[in-house]
C-alpha atoms as a PDB file:
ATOM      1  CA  UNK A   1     -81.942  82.375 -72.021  1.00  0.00           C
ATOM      2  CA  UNK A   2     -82.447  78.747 -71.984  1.00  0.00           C
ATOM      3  CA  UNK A   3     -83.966  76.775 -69.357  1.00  0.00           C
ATOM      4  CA  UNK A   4     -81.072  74.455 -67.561  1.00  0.00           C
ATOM      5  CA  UNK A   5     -80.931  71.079 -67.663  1.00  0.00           C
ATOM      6  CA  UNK A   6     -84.379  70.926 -70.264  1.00  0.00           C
ATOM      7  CA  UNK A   7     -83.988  68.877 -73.578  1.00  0.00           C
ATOM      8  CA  UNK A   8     -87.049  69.055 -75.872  1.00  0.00           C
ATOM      9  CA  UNK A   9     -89.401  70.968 -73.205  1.00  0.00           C
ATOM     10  CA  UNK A  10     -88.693  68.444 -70.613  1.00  0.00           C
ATOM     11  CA  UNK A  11     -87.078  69.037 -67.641  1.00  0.00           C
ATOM     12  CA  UNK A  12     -84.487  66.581 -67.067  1.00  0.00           C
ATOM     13  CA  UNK A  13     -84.718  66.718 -63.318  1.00  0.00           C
ATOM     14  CA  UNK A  14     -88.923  65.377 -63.994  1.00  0.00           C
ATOM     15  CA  UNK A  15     -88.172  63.372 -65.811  1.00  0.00           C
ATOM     16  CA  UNK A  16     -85.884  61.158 -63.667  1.00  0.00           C
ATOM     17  CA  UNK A  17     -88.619  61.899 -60.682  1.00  0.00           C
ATOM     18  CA  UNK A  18     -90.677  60.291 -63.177  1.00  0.00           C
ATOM     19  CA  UNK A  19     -89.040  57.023 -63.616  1.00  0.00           C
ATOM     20  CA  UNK A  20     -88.568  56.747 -59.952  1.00  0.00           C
ATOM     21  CA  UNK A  21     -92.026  56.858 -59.648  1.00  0.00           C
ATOM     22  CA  UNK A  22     -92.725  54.214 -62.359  1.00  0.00           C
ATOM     23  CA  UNK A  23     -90.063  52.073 -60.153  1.00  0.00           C
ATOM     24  CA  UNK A  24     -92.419  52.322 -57.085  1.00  0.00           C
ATOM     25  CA  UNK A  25     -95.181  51.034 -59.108  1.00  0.00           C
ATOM     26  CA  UNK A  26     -93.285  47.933 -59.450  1.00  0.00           C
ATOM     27  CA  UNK A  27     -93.173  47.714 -55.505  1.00  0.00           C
ATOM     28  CA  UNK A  28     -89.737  48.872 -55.671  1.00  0.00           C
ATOM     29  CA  UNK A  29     -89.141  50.774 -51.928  1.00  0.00           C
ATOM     30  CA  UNK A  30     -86.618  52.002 -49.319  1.00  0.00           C
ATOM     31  CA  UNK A  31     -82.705  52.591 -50.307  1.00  0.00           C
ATOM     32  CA  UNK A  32     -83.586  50.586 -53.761  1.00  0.00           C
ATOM     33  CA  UNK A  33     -85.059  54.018 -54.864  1.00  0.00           C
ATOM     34  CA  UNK A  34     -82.011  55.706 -53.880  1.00  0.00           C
ATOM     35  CA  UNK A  35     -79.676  53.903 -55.466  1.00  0.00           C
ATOM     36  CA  UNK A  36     -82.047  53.768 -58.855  1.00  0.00           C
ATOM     37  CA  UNK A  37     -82.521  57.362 -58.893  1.00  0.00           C
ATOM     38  CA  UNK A  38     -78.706  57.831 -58.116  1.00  0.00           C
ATOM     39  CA  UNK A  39     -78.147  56.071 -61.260  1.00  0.00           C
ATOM     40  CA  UNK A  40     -81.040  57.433 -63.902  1.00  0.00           C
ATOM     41  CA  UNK A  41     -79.770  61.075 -62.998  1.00  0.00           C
ATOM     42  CA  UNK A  42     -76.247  59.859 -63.751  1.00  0.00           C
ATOM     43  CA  UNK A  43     -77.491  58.574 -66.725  1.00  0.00           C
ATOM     44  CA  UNK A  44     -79.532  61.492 -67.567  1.00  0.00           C
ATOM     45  CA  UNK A  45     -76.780  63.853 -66.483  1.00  0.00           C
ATOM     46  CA  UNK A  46     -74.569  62.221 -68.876  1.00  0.00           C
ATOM     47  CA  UNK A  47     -77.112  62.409 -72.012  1.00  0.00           C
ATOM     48  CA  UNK A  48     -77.448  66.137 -71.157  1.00  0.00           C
ATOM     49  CA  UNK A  49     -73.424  66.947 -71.562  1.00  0.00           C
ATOM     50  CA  UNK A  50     -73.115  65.171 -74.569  1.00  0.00           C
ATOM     51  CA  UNK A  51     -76.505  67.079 -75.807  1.00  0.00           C
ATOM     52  CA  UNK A  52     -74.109  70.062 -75.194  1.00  0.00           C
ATOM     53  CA  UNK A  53     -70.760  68.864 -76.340  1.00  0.00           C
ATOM     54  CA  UNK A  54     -72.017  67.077 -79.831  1.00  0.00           C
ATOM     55  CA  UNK A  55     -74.852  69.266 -81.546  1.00  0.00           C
ATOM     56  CA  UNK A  56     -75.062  66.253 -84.411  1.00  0.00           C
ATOM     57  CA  UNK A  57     -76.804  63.992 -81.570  1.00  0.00           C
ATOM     58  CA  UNK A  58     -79.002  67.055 -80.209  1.00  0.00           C
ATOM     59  CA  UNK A  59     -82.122  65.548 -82.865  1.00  0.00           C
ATOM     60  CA  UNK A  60     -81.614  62.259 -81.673  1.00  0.00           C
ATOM     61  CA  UNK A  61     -81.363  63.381 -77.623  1.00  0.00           C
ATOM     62  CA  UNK A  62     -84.819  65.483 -77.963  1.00  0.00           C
ATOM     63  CA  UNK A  63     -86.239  62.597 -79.929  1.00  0.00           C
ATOM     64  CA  UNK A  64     -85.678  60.524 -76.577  1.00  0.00           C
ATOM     65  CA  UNK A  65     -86.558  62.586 -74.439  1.00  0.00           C
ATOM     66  CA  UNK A  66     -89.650  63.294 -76.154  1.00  0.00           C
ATOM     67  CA  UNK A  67     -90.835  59.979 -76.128  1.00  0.00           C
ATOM     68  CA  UNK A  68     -89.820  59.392 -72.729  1.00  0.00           C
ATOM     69  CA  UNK A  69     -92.050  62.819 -71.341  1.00  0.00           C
ATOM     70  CA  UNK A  70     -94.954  61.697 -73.652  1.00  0.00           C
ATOM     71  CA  UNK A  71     -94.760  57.802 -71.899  1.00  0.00           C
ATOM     72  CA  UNK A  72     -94.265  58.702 -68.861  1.00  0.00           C
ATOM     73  CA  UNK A  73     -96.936  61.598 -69.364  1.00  0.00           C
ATOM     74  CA  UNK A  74     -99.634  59.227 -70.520  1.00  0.00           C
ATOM     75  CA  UNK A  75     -98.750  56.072 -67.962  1.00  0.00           C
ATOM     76  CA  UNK A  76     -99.853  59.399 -65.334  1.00  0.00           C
ATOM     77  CA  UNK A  77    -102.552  60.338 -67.300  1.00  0.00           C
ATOM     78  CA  UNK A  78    -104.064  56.647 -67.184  1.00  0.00           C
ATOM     79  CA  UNK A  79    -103.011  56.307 -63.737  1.00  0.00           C
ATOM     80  CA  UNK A  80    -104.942  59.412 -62.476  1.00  0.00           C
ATOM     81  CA  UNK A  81    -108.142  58.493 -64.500  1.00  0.00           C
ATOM     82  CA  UNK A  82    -108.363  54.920 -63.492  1.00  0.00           C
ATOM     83  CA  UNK A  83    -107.764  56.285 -59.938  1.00  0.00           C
ATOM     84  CA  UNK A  84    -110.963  58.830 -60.924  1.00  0.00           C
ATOM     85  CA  UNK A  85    -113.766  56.199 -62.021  1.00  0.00           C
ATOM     86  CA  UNK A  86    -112.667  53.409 -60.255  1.00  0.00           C
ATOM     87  CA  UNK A  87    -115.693  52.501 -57.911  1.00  0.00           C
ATOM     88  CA  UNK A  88    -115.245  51.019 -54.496  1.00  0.00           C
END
């Protein structure tokens, strides 16, 4: 059975967690998180039905959300070792 709501071994449901997070990086706070992560799972939500109603875009879907997991992947990875050997 396939996992819900994952595209290209990504859940979809990290992934938006994920760009929320990158939003509070930018000092983005309170009900402006809300209302962005209201609209990337829309978005996100959206991508994921037509992954399931048009199998010609399916390549193209994974290919994003690939790239997407693998950025937001790495700006963590860099984020956690520059939190590691930073000296105070």
């Amino acid at each position: 059975m396939e996992n819900v709501y994952e595209i290209a071994g990504f859940s979809t449901l990290l992934i938006v967690a994920g760009i929320v997070e990158l939003f509070k990086k930018f000092n983005v706070s309170g009900n402006w998180l809300v209302v962005i992560s209201m609209l990337v799972g829309t978005i996100f939500g959206v991508v994921y039905q037509l992954y399931i109603l048009y199998p010609a875009a399916q390549a193209w879907i994974e290919v994003g959300y690939f790239g997407i997991g693998m950025g937001l992947g790495a700006s963590g990875l860099y984020s956690i070792t520059k939190r590691m050997t930073s000296t105070k």
